[in-house]
C-alpha atoms as a PDB file:
ATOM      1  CA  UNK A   1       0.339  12.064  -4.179  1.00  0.00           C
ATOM      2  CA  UNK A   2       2.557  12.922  -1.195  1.00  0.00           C
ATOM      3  CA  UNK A   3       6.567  12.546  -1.975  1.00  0.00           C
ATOM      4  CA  UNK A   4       9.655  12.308   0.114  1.00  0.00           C
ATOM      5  CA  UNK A   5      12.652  13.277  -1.226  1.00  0.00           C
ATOM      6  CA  UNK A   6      16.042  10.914  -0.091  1.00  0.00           C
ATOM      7  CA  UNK A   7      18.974  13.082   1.026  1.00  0.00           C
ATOM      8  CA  UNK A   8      21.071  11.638  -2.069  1.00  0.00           C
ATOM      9  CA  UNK A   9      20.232  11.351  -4.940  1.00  0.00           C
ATOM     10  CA  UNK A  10      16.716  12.974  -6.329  1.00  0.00           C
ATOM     11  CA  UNK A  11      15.032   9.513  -5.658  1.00  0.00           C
ATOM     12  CA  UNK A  12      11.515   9.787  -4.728  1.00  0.00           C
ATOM     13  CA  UNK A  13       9.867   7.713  -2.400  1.00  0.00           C
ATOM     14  CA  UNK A  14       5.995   7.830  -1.962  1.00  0.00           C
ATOM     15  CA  UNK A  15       4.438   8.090   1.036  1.00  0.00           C
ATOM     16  CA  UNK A  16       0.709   7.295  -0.162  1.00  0.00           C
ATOM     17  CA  UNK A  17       0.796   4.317  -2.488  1.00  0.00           C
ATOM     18  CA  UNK A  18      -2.838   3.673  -5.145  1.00  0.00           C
ATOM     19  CA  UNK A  19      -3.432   0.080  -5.831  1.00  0.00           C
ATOM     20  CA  UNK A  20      -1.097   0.360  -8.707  1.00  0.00           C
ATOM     21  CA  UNK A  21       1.772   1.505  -6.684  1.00  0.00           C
ATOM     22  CA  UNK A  22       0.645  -0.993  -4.296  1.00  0.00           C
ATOM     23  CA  UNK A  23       1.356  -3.351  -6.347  1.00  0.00           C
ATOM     24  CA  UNK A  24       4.681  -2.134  -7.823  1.00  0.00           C
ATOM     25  CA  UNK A  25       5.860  -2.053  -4.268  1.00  0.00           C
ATOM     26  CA  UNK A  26       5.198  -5.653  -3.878  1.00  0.00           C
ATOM     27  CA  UNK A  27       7.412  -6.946  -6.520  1.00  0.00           C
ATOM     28  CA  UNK A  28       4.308  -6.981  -9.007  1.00  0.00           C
ATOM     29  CA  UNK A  29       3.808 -10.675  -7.466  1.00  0.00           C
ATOM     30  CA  UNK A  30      -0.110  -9.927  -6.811  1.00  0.00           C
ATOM     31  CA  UNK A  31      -2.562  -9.139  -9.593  1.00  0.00           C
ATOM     32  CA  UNK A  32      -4.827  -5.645  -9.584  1.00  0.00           C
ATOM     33  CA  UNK A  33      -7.872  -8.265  -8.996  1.00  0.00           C
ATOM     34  CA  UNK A  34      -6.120  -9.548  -5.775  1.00  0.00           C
ATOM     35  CA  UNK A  35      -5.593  -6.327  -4.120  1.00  0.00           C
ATOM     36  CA  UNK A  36      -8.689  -5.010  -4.914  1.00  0.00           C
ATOM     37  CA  UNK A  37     -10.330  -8.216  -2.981  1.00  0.00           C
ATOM     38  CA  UNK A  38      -8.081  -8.218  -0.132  1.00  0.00           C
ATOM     39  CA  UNK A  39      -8.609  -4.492   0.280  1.00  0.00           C
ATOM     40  CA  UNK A  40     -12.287  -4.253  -0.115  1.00  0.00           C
ATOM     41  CA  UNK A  41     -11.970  -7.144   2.707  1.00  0.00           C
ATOM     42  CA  UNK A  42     -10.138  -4.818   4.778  1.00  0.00           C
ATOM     43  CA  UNK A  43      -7.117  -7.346   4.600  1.00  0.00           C
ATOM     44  CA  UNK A  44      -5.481  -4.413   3.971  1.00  0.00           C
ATOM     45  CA  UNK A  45      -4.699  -1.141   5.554  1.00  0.00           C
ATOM     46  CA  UNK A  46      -6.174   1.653   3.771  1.00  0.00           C
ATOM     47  CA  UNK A  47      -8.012   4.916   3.107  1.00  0.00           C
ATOM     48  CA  UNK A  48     -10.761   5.928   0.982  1.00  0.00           C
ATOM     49  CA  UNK A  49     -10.723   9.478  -0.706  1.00  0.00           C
ATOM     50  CA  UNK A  50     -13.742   9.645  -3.081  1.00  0.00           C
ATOM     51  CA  UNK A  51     -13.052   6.750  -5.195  1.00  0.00           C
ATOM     52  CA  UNK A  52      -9.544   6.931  -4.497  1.00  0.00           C
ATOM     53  CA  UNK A  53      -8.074   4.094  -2.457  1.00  0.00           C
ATOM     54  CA  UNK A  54      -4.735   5.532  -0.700  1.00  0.00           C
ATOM     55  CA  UNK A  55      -2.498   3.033   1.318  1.00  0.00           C
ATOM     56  CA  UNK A  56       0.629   4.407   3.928  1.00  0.00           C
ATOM     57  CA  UNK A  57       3.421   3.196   3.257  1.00  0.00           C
ATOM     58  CA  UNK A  58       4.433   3.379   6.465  1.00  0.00           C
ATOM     59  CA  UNK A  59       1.346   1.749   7.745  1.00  0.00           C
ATOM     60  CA  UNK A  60       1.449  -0.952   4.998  1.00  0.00           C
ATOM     61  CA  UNK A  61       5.262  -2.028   6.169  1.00  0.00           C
ATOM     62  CA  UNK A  62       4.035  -2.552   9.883  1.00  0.00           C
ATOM     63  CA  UNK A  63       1.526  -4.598   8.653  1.00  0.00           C
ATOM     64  CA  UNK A  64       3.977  -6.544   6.756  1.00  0.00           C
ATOM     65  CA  UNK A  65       5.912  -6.794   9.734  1.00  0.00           C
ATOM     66  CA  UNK A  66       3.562  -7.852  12.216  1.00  0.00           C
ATOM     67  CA  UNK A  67       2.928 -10.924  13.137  1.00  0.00           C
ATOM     68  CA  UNK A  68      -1.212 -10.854  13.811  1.00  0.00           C
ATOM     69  CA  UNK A  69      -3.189 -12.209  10.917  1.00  0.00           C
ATOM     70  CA  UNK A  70      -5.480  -9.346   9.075  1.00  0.00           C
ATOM     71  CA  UNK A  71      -9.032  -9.393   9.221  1.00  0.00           C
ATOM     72  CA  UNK A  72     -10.575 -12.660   8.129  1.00  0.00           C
ATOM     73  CA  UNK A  73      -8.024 -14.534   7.693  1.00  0.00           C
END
């Protein structure tokens, strides 16, 4: 997984989040099952590598931020 290193301290920020991360990043307020739907739904921004599913960060905070509902919803 891709890293980027702060200017401080050695604190490590990803770039590529798994559906784990995923859900770390969100507070831990949405269960593995969740995710899993909402991605597989493409509710979600992501990529596929093999079985891998990778999400931006970057691309997962503008789709936070925006105001247009996801797919199917």
């Amino acid at each position: 997984m891709e890293h980027r290193k702060s200017r401080g301290k050695a604190e490590v920020e990803p770039a590529v989040l798994d559906v784990r991360g995923l859900r770390e990043f969100l507070g831990r307020t949405v269960g593995l099952s969740t995710l899993y739907k909402a991605i597989r739904e493409g509710k979600i921004p992501h990529r596929r590598l093999g079985a891998r599913i990778l999400v931006s960060r970057r691309q997962l905070l503008a789709w936070l931020e925006s105001e247009e509902p996801a797919h199917g919803e």
